[in-house]
Protein backbone atom coordinates (compact mmCIF):
# COMPACT_ATOMS: atom_id res chain seq x y z
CA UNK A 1 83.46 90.06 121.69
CA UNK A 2 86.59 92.33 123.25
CA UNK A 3 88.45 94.61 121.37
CA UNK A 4 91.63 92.57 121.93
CA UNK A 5 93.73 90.50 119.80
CA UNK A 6 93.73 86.38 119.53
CA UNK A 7 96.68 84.97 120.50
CA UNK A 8 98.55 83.99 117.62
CA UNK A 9 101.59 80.81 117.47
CA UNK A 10 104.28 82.36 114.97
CA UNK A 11 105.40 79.95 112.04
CA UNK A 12 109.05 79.57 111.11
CA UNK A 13 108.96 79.45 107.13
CA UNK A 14 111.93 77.50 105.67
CA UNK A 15 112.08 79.48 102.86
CA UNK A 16 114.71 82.07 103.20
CA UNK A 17 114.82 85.76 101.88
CA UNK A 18 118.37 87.16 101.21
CA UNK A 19 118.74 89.23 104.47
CA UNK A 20 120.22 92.07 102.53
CA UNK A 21 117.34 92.40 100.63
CA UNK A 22 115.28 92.44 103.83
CA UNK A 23 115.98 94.24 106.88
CA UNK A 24 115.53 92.33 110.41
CA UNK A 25 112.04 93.02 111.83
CA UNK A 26 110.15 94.45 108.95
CA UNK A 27 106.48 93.43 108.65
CA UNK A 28 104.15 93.15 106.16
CA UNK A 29 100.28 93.02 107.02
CA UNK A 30 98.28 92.07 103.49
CA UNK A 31 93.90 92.52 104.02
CA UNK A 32 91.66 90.86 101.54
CA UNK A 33 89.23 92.67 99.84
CA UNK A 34 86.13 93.02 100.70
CA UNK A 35 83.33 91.53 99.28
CA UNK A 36 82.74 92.22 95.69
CA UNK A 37 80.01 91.94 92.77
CA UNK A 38 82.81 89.78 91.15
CA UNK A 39 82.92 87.04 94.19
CA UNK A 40 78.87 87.43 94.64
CA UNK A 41 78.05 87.11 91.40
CA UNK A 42 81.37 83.98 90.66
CA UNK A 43 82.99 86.07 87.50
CA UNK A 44 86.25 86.95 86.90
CA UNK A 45 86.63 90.57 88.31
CA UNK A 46 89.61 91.92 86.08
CA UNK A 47 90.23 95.59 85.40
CA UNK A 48 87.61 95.78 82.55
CA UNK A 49 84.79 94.27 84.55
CA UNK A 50 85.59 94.84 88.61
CA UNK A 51 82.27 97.02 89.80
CA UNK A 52 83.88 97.23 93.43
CA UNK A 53 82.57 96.29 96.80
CA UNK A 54 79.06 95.05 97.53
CA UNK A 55 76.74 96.46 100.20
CA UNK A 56 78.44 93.61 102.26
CA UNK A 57 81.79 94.28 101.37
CA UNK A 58 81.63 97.78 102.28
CA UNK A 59 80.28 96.97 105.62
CA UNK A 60 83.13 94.27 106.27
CA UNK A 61 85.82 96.88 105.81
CA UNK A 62 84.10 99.40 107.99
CA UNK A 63 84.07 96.81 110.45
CA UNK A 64 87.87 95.83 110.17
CA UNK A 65 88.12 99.69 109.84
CA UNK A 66 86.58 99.93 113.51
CA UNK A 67 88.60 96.71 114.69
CA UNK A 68 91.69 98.31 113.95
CA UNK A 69 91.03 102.12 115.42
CA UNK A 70 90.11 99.93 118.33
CA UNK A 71 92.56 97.84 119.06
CA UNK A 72 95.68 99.46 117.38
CA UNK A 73 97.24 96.13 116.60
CA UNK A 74 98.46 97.51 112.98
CA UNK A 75 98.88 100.95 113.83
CA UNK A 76 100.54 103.65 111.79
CA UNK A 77 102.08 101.66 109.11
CA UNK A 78 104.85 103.69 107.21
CA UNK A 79 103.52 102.91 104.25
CA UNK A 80 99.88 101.32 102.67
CA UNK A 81 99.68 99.95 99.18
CA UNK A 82 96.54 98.87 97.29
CA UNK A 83 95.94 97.16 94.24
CA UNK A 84 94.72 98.91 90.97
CA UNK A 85 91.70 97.26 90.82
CA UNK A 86 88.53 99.23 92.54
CA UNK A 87 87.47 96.48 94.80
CA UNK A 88 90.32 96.70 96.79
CA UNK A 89 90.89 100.86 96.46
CA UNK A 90 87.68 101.40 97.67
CA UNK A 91 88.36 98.74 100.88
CA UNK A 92 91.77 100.45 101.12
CA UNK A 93 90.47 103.95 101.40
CA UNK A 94 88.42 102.67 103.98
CA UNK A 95 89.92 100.54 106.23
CA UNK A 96 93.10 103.26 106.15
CA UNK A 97 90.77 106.51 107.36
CA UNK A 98 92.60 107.73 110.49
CA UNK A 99 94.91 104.86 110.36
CA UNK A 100 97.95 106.59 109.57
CA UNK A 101 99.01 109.76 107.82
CA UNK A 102 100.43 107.57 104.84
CA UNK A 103 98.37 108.05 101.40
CA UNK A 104 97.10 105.08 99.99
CA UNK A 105 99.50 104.09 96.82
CA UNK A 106 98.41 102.05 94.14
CA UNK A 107 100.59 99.41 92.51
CA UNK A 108 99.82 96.97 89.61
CA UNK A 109 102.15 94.34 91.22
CA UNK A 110 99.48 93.68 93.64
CA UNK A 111 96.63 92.69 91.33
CA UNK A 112 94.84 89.80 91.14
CA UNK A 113 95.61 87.09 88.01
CA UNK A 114 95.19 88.06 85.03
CA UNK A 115 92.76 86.39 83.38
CA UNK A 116 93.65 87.96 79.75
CA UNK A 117 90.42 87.44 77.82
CA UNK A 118 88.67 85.99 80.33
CA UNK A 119 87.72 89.03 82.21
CA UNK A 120 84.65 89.32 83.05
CA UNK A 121 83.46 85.45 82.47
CA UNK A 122 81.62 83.34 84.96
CA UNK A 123 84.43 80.62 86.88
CA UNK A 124 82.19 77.98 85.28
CA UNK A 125 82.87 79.05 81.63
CA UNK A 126 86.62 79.10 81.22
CA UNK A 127 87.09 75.13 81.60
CA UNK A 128 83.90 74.76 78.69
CA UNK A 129 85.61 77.58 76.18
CA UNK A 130 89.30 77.11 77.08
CA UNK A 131 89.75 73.76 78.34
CA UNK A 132 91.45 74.50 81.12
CA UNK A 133 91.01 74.40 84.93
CA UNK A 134 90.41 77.91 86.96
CA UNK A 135 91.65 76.25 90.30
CA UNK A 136 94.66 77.79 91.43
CA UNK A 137 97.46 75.89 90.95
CA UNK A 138 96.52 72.79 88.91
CA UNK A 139 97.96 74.31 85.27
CA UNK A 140 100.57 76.12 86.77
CA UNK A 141 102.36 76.96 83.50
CA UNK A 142 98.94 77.37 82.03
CA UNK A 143 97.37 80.86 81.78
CA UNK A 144 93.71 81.11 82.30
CA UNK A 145 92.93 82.20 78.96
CA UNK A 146 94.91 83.56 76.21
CA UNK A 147 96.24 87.24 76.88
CA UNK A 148 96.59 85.62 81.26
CA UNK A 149 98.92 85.19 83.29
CA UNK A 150 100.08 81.39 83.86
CA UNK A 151 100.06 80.60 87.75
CA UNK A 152 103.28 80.44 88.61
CA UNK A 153 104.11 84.24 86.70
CA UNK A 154 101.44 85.43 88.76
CA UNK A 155 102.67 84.42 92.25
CA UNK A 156 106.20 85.12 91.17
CA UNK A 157 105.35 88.72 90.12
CA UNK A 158 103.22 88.97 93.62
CA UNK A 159 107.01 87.58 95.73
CA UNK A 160 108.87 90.40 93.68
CA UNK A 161 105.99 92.93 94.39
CA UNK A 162 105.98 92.00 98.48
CA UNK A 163 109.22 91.86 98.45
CA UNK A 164 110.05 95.01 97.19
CA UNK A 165 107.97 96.99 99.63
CA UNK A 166 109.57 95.10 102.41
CA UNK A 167 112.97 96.28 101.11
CA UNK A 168 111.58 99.87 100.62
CA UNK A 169 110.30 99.97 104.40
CA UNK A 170 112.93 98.44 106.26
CA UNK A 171 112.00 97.48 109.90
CA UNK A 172 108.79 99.25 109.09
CA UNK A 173 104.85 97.75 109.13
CA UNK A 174 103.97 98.14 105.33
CA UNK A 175 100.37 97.73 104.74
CA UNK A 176 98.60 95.94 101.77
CA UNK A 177 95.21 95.34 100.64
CA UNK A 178 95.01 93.65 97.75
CA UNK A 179 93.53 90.08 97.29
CA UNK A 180 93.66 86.21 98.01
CA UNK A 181 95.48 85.62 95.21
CA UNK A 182 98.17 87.64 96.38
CA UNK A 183 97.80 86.06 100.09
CA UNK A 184 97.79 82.45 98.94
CA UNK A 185 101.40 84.11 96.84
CA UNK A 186 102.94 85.18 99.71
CA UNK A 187 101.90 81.25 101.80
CA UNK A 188 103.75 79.65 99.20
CA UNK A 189 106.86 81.57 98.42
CA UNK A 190 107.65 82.79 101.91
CA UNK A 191 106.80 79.58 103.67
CA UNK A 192 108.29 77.68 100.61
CA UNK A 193 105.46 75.38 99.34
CA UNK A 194 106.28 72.86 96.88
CA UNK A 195 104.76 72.40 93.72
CA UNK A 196 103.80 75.66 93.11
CA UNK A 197 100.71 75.10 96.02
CA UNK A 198 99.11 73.21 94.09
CA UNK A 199 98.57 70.50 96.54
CA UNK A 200 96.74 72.92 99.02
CA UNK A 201 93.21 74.92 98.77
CA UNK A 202 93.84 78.14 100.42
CA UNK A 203 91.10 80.82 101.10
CA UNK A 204 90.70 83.86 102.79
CA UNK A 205 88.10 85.58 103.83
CA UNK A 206 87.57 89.18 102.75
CA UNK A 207 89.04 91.77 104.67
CA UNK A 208 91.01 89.07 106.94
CA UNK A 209 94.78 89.70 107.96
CA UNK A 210 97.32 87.83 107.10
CA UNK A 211 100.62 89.52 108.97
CA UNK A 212 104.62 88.46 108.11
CA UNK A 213 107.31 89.33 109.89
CA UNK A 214 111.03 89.06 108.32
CA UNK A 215 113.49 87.73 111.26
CA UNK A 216 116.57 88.47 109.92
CA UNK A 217 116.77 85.26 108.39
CA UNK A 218 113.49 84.01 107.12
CA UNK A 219 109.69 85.04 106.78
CA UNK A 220 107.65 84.05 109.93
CA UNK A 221 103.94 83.97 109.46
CA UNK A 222 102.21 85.10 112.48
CA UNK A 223 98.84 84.81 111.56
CA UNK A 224 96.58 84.05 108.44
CA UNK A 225 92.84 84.56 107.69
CA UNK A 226 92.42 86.76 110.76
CA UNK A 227 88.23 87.79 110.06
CA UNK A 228 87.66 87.49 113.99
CA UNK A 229 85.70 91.31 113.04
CA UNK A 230 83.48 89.63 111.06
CA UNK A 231 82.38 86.68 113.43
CA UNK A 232 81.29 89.26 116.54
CA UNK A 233 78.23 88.05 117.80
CA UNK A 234 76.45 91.72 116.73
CA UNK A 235 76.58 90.92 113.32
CA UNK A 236 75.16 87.45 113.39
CA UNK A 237 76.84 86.17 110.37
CA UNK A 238 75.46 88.88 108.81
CA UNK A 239 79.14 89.73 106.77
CA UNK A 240 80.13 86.76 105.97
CA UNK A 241 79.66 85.23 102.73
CA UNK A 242 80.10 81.40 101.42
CA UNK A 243 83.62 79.97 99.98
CA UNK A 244 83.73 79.72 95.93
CA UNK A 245 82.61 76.06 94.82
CA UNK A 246 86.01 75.02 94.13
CA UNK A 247 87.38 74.99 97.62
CA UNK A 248 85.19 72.34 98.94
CA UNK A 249 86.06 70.54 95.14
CA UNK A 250 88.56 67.94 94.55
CA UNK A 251 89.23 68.24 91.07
């Protein structure tokens, strides 16, 4: 495959971001993860039990590390934030190398759910000891376990979190990686999803782009679940890994 860039149809959201919070023309680029122990091994990778990147992982963000040196398509963002969580610092500290002359900030508004309790449990047990499902979405108002975040505080914290580094970078690329939690966030507030997204199954694939760009007026989505680095024909499938359980689910 060619070091350039799909073509890629823009989506008007209809949710609209004050435009004085937002200045015309600012972009945000958020990157999965890469792979990690949590999603190979299907537990709940909070701060007291995320080990970081597999083997695999590691190799997928050299790989988008490469895509990107080659093709410039996000280059020198202003600014790049990670997550506190050390499966995607360790992805950040990679894919940035040589990217830009920005250091690689760390915010807690960019973690994943949290899971309270639960971290560190296997998907499977949280509906046997709490009762509850672990699909995103379904108990919105519901945390995962006691301690956790419900749904909907999560993906409003991740709107205020985005939101805020748009506002800091005006008409700048700000660059996140964080994780699909805070992706599948940013689908439903900027784009303006009812129900909380709960009547959706969204899932990206590590280290995939998902790129925003604020128009003055709204959030436009101009691409999501960009991995077209990790389906090259050199690496044979080699880097990618299978969807959780749930997303092929109807529950």
């Amino acid at each position: 495959m060619s070091g350039a860039v799909p073509d890629r149809q823009p989506v008007d959201s209809d949710a609209r971001t004050d435009a004085m919070e937002v200045a015309t023309g600012t972009r945000l680029a958020i990157v999965r993860h890469g792979e990690a122990w949590c999603n190979f091994e299907q537990f709940v990778g909070g701060p007291k039990s995320c080990r970081g990147l597999t083997p695999r992982g590691v190799r997928q963000a050299e790989v988008l590390r490469d895509r990107l040196h080659r093709t410039r398509e996000l280059s020198n963002p202003e600014a790049i934030f990670t997550s506190t969580l050390p499966r995607a610092i360790e992805t950040a500290e990679i894919v940035a190398s040589g990217l830009s002359d920005a250091p690689v900030q760390r915010s807690a508004g960019l973690d994943e759910r949290d899971a309270g309790e639960a971290d560190g449990l296997s998907w499977h047990e949280i509906p046997a000891r709490y009762g509850r499902s672990s699909t995103p979405g379904d108990e919105p108002h519901q945390p995962l376990a006691p301690g956790g975040e419900s749904w909907v505080a999560f993906i409003d914290r991740a709107e205020a979190e985005l939101t805020r580094l748009a506002r800091e970078h005006p008409g700048a690329l700000t660059l996140v990686v964080a994780h699909g939690g805070i992706i599948d966030a940013s689908l439903i507030r900027f784009l303006g999803l009812p129900e909380h997204g709960s009547q959706i199954r969204l899932h990206a694939e590590h280290t995939s782009i998902t790129e925003w760009h604020f128009t003055g007026k709204r959030w436009r989505l101009v691409r999501y679940n960009d991995a077209a680095h990790l389906h090259e024909p050199e690496h044979a499938g080699e880097l990618l890994a299978p969807p959780p359980d749930w997303v092929h689910t109807e529950r």
